[in-house]
Protein backbone atom coordinates (compact mmCIF):
# COMPACT_ATOMS: atom_id res chain seq x y z
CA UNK A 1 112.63 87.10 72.64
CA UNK A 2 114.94 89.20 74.13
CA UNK A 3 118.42 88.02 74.54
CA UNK A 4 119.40 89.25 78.41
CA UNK A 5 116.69 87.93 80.99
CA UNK A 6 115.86 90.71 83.78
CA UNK A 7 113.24 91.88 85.99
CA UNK A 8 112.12 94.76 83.51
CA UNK A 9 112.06 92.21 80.27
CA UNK A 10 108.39 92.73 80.82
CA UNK A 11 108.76 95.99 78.47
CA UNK A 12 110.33 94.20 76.18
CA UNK A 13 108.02 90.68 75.65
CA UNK A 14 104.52 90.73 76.38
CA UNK A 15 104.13 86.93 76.27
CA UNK A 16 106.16 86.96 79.17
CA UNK A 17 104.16 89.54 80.63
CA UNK A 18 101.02 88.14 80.09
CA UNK A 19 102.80 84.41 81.95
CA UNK A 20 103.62 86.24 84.66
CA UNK A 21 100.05 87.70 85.11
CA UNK A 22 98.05 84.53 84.79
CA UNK A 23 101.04 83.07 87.40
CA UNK A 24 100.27 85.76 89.80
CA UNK A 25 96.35 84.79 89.11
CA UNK A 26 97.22 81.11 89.69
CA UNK A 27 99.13 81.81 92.65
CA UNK A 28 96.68 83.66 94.00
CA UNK A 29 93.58 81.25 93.47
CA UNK A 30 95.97 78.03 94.79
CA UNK A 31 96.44 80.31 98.05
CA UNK A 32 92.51 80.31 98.49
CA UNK A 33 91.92 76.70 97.28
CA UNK A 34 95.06 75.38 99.62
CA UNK A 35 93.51 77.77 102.77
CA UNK A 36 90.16 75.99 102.09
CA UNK A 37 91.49 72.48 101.73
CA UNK A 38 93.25 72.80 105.06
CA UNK A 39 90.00 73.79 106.60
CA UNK A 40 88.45 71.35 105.33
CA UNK A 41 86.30 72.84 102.77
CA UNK A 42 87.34 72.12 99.70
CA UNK A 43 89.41 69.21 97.68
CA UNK A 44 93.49 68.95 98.32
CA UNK A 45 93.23 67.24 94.95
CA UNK A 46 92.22 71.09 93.41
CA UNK A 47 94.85 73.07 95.27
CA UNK A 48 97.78 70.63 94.08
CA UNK A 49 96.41 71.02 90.74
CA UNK A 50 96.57 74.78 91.23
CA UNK A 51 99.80 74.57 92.16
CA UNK A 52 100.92 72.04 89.43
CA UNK A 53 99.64 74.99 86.47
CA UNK A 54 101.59 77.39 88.69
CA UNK A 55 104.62 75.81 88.35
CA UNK A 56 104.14 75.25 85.12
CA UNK A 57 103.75 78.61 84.21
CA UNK A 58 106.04 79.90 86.06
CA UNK A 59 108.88 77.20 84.16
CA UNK A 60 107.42 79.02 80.97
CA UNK A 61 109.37 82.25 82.12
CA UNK A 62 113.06 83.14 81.66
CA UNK A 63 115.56 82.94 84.48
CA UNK A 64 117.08 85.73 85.74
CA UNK A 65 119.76 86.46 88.77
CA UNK A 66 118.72 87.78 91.53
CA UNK A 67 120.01 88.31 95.06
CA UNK A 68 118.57 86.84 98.30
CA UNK A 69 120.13 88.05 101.75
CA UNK A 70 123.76 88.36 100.13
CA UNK A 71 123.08 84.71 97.88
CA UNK A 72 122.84 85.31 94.16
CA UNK A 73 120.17 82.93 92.79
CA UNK A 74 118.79 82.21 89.53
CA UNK A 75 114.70 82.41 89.65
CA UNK A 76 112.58 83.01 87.17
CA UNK A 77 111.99 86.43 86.85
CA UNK A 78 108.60 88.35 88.57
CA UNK A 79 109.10 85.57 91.10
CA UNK A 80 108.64 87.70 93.82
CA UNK A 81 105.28 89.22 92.99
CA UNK A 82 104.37 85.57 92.24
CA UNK A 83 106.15 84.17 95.71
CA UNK A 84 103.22 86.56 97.06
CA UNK A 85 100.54 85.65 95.40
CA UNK A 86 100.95 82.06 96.73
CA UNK A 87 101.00 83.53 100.09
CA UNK A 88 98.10 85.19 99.96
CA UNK A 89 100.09 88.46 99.75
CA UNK A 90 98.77 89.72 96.59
């Protein structure tokens, strides 16, 4: 494991790498599922369970700093590309 958490420890740990992809997958198929269950069309009980591994998965990854209109946060890093996959955005 590398020692120093940040956005380009992807190059460094593919474990982490490999997280981040199946939390972008997650993200996006919770997106779908939770768009569906709103409509009516398929179970609110699957979407929160999509969400549920998502979270998990993304707790699996390191933390990192980041800033967010001038606030320094600590997220776990990729969280952006992930943020959009849960949108829909991906």
């Amino acid at each position: 494991m590398c020692p120093a958490p940040n956005e380009d420890k992807f190059a460094y740990n593919s474990e982490d790498a490999e997280i981040q992809g199946l939390s972008v997958t997650v993200g996006r198929m919770f997106s779908k599922a939770w768009r569906e269950a709103k409509n009516g069309t398929a179970s609110m009980s699957y979407a929160l369970n999509l969400l549920e591994a998502y979270k998990n998965l993304r707790r699996a990854l390191p933390l990192a700093q980041s800033k967010w209109d001038d606030t320094l946060m600590t997220r776990h890093i990729g969280s952006t590309a992930a943020w959009k996959a849960t949108q829909g955005m991906a």
